[in-house]
N, C-alpha and C. Protein backbone atom coordinates (compact mmCIF):
# COMPACT_ATOMS: atom_id res chain seq x y z
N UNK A 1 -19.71 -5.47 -15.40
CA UNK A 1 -19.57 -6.16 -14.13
C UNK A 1 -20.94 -6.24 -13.46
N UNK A 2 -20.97 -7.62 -12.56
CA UNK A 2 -22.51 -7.59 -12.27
C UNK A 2 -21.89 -8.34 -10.98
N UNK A 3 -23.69 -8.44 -9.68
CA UNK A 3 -23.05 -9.55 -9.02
C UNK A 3 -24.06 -11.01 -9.84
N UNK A 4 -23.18 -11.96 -9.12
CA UNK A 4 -23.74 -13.08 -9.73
C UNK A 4 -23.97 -14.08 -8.72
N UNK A 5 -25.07 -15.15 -8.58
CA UNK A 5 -25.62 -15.81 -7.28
C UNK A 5 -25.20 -16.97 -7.50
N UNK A 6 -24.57 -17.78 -6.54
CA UNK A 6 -24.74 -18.97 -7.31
C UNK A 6 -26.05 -19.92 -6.56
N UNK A 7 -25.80 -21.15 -6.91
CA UNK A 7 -27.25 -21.66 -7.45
C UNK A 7 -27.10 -22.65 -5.43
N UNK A 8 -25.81 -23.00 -5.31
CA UNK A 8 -25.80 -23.71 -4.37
C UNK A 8 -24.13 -23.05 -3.85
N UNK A 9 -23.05 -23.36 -2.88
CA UNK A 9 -21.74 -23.24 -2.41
C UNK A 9 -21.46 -24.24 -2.64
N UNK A 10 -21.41 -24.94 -3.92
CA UNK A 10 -20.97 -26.65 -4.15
C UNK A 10 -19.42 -26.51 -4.88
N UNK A 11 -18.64 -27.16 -4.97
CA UNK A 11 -17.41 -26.94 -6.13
C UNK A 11 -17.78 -26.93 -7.43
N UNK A 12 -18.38 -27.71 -8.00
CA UNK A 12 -19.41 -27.78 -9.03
C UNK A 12 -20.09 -26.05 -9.72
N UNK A 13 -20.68 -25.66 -8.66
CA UNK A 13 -21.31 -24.29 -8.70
C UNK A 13 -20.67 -23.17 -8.83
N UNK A 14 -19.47 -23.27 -8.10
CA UNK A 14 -18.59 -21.87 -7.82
C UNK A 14 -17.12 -21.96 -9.00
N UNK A 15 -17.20 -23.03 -9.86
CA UNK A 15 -16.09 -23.69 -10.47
C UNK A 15 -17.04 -23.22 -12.03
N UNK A 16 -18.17 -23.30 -12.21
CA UNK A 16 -19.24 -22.96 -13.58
C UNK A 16 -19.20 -21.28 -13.25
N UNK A 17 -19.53 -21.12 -12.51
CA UNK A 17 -19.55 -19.21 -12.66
C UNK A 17 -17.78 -18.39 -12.65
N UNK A 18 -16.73 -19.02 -11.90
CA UNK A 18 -15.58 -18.70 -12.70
C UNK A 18 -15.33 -18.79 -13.97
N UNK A 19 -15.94 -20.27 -14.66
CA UNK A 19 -15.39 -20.59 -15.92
C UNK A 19 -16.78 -19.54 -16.93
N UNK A 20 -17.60 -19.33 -16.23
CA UNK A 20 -18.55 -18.11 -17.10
C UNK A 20 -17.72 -16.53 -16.73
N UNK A 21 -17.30 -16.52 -16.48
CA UNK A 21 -16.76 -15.37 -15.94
C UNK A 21 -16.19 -14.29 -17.03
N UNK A 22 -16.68 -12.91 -16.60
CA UNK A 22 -16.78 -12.33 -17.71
C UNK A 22 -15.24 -10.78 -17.64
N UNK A 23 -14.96 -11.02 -16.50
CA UNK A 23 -14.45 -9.98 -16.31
C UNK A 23 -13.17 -10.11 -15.63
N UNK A 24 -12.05 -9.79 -15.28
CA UNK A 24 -11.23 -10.31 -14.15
C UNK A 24 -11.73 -10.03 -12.61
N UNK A 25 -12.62 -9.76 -12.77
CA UNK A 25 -13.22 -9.86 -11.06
C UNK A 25 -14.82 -10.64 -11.01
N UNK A 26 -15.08 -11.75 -10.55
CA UNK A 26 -16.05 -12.29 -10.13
C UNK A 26 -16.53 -11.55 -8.42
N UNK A 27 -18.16 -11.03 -8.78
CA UNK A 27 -18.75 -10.81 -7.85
C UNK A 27 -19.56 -11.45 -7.38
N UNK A 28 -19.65 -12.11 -5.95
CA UNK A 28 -20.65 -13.27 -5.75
C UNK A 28 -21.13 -13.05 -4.64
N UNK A 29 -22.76 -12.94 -4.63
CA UNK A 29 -23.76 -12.51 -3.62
C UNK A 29 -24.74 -13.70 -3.42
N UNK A 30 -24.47 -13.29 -2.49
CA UNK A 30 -25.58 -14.51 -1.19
C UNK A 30 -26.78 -14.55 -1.53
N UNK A 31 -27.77 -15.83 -2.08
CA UNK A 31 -28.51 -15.78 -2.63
C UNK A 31 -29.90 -15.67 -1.46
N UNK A 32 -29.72 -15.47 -0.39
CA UNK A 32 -30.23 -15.68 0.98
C UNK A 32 -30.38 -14.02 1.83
N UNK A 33 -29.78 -13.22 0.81
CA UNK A 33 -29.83 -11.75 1.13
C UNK A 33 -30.33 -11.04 0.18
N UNK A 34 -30.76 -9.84 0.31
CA UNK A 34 -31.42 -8.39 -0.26
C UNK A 34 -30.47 -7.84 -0.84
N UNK A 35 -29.70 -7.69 -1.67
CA UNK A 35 -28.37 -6.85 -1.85
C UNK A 35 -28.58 -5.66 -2.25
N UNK A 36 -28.43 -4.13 -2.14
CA UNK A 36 -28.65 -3.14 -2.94
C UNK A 36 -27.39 -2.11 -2.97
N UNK A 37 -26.82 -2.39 -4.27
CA UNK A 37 -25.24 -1.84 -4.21
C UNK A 37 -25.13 -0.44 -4.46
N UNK A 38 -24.62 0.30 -3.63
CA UNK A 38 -24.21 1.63 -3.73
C UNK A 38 -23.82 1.64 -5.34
N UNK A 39 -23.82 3.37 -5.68
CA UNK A 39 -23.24 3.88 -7.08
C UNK A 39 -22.00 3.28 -7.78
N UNK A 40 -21.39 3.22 -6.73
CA UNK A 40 -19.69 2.83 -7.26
C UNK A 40 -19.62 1.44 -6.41
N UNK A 41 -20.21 0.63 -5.90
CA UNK A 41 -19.62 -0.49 -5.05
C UNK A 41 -18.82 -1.39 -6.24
N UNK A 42 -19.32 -1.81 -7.26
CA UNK A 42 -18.39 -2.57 -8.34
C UNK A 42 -17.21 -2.25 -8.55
N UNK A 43 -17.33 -0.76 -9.08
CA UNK A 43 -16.31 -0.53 -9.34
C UNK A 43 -15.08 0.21 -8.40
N UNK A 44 -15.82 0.26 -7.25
CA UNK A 44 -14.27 1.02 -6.16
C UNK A 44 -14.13 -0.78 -5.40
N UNK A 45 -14.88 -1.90 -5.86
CA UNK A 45 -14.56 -3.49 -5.46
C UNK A 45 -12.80 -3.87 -6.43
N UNK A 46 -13.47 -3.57 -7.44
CA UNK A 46 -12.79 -3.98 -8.51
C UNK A 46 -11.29 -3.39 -8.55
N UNK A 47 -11.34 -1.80 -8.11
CA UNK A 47 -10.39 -0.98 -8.23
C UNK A 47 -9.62 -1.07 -6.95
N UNK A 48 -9.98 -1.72 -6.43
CA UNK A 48 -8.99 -2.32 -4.78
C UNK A 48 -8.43 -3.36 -5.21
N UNK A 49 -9.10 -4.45 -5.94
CA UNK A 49 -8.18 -5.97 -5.78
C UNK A 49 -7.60 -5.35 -7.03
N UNK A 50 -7.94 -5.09 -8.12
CA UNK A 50 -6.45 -4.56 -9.07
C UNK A 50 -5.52 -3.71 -8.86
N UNK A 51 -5.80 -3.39 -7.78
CA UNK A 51 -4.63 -2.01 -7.37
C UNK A 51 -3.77 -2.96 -6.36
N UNK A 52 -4.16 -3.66 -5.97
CA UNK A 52 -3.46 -4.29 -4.56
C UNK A 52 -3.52 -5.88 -4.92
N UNK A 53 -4.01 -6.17 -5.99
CA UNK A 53 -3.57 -7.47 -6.91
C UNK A 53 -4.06 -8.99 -4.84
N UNK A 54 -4.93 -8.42 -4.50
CA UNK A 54 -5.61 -8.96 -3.85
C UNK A 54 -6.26 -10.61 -4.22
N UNK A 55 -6.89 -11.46 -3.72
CA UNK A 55 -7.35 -12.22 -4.56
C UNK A 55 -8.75 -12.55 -3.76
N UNK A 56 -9.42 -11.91 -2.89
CA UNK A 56 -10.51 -11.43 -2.25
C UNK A 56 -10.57 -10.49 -1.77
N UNK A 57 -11.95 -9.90 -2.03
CA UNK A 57 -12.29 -8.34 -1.39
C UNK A 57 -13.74 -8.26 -0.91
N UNK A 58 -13.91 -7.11 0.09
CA UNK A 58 -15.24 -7.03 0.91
C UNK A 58 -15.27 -6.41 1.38
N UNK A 59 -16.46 -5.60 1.89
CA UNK A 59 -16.42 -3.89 2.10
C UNK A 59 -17.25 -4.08 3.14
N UNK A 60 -17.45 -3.02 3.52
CA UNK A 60 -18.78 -2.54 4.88
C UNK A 60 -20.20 -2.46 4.24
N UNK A 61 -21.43 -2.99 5.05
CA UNK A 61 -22.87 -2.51 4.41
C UNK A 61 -22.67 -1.39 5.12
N UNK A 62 -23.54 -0.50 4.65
CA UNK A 62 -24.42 0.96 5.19
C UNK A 62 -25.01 -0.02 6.50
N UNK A 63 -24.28 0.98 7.53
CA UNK A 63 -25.34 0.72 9.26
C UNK A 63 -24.94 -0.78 9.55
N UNK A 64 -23.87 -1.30 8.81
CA UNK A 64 -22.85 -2.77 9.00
C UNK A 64 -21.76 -2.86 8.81
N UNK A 65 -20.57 -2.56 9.56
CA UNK A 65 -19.22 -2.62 9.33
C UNK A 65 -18.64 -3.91 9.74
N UNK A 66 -18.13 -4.17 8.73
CA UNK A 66 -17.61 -6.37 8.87
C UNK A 66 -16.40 -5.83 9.42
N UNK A 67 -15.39 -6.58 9.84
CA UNK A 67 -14.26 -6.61 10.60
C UNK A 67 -13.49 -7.10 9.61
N UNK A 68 -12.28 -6.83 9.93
CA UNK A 68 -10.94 -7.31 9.42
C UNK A 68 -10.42 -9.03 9.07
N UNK A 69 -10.26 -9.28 8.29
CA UNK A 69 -9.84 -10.71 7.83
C UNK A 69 -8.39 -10.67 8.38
N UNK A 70 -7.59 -11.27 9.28
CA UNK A 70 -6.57 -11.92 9.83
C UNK A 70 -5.98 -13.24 8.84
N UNK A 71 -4.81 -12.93 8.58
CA UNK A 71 -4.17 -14.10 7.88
C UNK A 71 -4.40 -15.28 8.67
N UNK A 72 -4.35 -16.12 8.54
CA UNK A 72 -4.20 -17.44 9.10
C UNK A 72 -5.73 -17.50 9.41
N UNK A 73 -6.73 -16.54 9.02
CA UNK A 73 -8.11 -17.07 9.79
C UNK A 73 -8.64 -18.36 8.82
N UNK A 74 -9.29 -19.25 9.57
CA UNK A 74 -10.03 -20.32 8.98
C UNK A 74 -11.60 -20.69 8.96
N UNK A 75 -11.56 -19.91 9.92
CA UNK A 75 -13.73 -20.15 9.92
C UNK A 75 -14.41 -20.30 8.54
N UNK A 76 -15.08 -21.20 9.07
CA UNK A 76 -15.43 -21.35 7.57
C UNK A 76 -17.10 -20.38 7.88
N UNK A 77 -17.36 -19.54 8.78
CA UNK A 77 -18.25 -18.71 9.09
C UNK A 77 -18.17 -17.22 9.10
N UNK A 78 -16.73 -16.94 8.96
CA UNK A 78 -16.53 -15.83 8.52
C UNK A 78 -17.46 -14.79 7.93
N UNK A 79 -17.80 -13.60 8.68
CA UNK A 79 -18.72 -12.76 8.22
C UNK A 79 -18.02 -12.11 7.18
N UNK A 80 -18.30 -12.02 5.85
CA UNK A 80 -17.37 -11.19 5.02
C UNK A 80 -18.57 -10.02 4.23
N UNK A 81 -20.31 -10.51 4.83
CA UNK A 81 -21.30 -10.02 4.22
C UNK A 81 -21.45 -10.69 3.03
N UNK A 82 -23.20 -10.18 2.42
CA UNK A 82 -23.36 -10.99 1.54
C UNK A 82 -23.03 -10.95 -0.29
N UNK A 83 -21.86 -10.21 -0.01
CA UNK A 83 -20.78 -9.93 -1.86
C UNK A 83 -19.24 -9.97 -1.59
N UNK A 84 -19.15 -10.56 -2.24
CA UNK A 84 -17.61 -10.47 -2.08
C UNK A 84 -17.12 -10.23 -3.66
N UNK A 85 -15.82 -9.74 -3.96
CA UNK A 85 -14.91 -10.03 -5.26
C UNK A 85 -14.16 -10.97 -4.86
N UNK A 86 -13.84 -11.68 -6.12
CA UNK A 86 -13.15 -12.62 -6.28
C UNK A 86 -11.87 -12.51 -7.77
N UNK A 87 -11.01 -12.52 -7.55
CA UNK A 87 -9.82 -12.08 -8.32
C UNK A 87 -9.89 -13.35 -9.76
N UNK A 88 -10.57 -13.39 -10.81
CA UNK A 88 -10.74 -14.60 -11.46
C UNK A 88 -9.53 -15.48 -11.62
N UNK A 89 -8.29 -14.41 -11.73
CA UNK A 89 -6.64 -14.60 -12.27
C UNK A 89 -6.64 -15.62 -10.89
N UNK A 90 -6.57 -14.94 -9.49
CA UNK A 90 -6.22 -15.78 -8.50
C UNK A 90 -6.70 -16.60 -7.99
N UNK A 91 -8.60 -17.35 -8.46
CA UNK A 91 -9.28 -18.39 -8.25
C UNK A 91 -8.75 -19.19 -9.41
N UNK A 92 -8.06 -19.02 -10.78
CA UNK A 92 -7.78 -20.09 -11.40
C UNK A 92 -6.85 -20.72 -11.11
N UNK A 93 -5.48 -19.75 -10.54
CA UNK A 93 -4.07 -20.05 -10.28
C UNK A 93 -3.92 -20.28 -8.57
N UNK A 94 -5.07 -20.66 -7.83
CA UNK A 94 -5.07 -21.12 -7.04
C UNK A 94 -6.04 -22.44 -6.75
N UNK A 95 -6.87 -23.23 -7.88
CA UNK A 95 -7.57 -23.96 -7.90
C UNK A 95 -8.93 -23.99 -6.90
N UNK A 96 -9.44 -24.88 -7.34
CA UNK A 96 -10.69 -25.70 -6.68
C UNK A 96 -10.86 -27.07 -6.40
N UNK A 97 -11.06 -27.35 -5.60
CA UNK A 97 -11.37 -29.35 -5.52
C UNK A 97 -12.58 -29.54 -5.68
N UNK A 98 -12.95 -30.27 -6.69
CA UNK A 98 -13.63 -30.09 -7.20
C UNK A 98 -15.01 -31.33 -6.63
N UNK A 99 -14.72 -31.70 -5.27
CA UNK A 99 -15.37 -32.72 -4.54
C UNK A 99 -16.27 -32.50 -3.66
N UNK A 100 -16.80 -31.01 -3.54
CA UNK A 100 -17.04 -30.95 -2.38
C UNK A 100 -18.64 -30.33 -2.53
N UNK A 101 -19.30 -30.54 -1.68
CA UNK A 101 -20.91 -30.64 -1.90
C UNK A 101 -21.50 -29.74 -1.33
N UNK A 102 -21.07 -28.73 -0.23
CA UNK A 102 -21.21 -27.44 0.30
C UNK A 102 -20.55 -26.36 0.34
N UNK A 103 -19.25 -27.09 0.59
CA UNK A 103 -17.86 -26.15 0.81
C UNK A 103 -16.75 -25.38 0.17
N UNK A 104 -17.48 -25.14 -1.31
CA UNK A 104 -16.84 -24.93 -3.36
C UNK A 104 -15.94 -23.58 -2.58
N UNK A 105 -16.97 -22.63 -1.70
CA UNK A 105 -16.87 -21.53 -1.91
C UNK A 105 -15.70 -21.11 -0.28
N UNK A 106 -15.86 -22.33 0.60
CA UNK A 106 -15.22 -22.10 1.62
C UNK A 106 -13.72 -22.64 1.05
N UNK A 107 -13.55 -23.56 0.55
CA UNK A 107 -12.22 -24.42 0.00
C UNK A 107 -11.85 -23.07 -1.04
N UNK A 108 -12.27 -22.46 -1.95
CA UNK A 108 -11.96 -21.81 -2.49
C UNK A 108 -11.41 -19.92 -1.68
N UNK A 109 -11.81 -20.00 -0.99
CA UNK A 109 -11.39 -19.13 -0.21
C UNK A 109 -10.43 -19.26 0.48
N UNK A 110 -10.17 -20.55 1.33
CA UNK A 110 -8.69 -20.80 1.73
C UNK A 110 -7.81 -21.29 0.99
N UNK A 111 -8.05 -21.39 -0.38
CA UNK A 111 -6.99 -21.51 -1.52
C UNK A 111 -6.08 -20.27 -1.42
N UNK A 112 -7.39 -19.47 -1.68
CA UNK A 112 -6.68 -18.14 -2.24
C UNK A 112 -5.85 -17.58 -1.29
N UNK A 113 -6.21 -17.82 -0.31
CA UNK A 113 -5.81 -17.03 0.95
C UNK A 113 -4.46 -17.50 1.32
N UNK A 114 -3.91 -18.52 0.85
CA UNK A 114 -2.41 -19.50 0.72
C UNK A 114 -1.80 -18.22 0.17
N UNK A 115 -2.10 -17.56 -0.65
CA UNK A 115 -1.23 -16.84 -1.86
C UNK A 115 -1.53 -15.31 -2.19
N UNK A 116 -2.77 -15.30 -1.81
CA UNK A 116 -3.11 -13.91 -1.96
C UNK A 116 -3.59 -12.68 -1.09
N UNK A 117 -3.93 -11.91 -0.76
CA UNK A 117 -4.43 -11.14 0.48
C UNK A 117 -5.79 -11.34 0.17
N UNK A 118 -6.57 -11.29 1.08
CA UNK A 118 -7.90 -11.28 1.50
C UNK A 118 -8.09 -9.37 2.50
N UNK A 119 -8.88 -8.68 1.43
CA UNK A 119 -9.09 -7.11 1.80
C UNK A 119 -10.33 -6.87 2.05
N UNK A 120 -10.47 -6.42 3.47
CA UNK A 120 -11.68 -5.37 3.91
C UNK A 120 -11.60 -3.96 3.32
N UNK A 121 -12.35 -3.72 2.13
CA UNK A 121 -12.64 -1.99 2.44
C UNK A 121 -13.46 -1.21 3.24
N UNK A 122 -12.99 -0.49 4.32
CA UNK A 122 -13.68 0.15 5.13
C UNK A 122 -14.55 1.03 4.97
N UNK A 123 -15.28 0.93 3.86
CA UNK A 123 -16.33 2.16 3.42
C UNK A 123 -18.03 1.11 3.39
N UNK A 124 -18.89 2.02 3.54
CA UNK A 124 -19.68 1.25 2.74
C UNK A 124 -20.38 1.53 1.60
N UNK A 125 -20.32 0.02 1.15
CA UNK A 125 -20.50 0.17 -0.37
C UNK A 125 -21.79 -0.16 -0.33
N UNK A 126 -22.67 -0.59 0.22
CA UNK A 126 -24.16 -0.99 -0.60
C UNK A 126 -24.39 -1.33 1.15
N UNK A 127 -25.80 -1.59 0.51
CA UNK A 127 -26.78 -1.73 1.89
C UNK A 127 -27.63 -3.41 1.61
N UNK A 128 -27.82 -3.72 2.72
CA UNK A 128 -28.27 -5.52 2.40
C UNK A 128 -29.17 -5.92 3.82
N UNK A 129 -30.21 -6.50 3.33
CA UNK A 129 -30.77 -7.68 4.12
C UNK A 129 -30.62 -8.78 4.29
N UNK A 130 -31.02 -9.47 5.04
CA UNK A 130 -30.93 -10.73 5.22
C UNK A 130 -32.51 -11.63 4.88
N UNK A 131 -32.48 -12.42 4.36
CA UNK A 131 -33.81 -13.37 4.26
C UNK A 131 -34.25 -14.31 5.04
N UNK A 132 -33.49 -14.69 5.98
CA UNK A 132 -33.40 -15.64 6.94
C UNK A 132 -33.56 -14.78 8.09
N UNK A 133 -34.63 -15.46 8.46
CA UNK A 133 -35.28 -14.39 9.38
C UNK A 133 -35.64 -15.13 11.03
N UNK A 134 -34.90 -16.50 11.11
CA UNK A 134 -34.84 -17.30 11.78
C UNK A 134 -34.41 -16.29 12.78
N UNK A 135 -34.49 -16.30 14.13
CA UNK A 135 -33.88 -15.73 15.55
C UNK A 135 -32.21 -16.36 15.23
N UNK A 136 -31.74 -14.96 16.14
CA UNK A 136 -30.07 -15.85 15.61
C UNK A 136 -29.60 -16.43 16.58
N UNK A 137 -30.03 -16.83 17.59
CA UNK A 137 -29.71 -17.82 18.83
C UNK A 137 -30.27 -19.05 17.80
N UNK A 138 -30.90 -19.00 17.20
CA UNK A 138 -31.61 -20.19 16.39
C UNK A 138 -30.10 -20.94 15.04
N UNK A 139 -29.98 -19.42 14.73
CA UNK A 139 -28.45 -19.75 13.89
C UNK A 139 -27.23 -20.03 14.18
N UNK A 140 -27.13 -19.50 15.38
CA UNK A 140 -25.81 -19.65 16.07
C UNK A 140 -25.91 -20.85 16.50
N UNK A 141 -26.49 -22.02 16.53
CA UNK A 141 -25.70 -23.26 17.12
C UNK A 141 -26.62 -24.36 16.08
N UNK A 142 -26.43 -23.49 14.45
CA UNK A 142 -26.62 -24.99 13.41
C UNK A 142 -26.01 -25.77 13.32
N UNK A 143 -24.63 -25.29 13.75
CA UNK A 143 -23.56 -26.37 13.79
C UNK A 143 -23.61 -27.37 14.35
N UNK A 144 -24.90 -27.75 15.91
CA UNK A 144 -24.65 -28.85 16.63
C UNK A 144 -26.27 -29.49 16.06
N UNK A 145 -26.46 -29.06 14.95
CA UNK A 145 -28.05 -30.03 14.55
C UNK A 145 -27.75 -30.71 14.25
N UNK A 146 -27.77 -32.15 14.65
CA UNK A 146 -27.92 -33.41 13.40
C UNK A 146 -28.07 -33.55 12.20
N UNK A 147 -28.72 -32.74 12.05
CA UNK A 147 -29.33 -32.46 10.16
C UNK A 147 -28.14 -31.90 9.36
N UNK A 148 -26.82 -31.30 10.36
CA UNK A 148 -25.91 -30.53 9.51
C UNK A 148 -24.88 -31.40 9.65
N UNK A 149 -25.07 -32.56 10.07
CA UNK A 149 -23.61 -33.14 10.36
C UNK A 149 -22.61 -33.14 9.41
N UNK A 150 -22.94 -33.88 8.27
CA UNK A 150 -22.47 -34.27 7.01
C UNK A 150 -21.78 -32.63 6.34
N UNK A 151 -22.61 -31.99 6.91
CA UNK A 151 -21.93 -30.36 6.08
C UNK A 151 -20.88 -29.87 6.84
N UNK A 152 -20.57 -30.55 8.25
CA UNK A 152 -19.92 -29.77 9.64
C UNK A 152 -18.56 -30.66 9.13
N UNK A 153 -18.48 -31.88 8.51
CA UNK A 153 -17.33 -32.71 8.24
C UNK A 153 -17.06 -32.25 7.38
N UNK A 154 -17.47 -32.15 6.35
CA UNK A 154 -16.79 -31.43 5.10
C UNK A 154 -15.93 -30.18 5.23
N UNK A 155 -17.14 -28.99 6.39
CA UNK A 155 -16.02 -28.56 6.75
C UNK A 155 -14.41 -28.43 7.37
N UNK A 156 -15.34 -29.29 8.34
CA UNK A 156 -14.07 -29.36 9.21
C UNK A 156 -12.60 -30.78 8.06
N UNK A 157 -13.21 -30.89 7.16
CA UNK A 157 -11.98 -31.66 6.07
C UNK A 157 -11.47 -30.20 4.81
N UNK A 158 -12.20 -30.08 4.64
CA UNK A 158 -11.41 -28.62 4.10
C UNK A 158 -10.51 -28.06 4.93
N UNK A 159 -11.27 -27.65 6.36
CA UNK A 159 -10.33 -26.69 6.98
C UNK A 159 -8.43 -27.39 7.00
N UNK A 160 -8.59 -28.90 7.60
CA UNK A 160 -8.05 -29.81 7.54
C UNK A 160 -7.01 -29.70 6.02
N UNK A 161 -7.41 -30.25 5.11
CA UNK A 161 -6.92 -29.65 4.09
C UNK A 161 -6.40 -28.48 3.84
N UNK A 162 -6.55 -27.66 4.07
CA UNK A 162 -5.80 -26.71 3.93
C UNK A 162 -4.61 -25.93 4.96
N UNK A 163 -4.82 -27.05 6.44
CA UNK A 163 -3.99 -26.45 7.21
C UNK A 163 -2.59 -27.88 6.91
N UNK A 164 -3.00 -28.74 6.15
CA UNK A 164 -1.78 -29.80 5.61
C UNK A 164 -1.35 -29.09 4.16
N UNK A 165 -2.13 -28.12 3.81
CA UNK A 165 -1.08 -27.31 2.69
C UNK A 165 -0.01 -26.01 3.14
N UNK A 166 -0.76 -25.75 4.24
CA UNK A 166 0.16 -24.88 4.54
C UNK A 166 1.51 -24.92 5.46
């Protein structure tokens, strides 16, 4: 088990590293962060979504405790930190659309989340930076740049999509 980056959050991108997928748990880290995984973070990742047949999982950094995932949540900003597991069984048997040019990894997350639990483990498993070193008053309102428009629709058509599946 390893983590694995992908290259972009495209459907395209996140749809090639499932179908490479080596293990029943895909680990996927933010290619925009420092990741440095505790002793056991793989494997006490791994040993949660097979025990609890989960179909996403995500833990606390060291000196960063993420919050609780709520059913019905939709943000497509969701802090979940920068690794998550991914249940391979429940990204196949919950698909991908395979259209989408930013959003592989957000659409794929509210797939799963139709059908499967989405789990915080409250420990922390590894310790992480960030690379983006932008001020976060600077991050917090990319959403209203011009430059992101085209990425803000997509979202907001996923989200869309998936609240006409449910």
């Amino acid at each position: 088990m390893k983590i694995v980056y992908p290259k972009d959050y495209s459907s395209a991108s996140i749809q090639e590293l499932l179908d490479a997928a080596d293990s029943d748990v895909l680990f996927l880290g933010d290619p925009h962060a420092n990741i440095e995984p505790g002793p056991r973070m793989l494997d006490r990742m791994a040993q949660v979504i097979r025990e609890t047949g989960a179909g996403w999982i995500y833990a606390d950094a060291a000196g960063h405790p993420r919050i609780d995932y709520q059913s019905g949540s939709i943000r497509d900003g969701f802090d979940f930190g920068p690794v998550v597991g991914v249940s391979v069984d429940a990204a196949r048997h919950s698909g991908i659309d395979n259209s989408w040019k930013w959003g592989g990894l957000y659409d794929l997350r509210l797939r799963i989340s139709e059908k499967y639990a989405i789990i915080r483990i409250p420990e922390p498993l590894y310790s992480a930076s960030t690379i983006d070193a932008r001020p976060t008053d600077q991050k917090q309102f990319d959403y209203v740049d011009p430059r992101n428009r085209d990425y803000q629709i997509e979202m907001e058509q996923i989200a869309t999509a998936h609240l006409k599946r449910i």
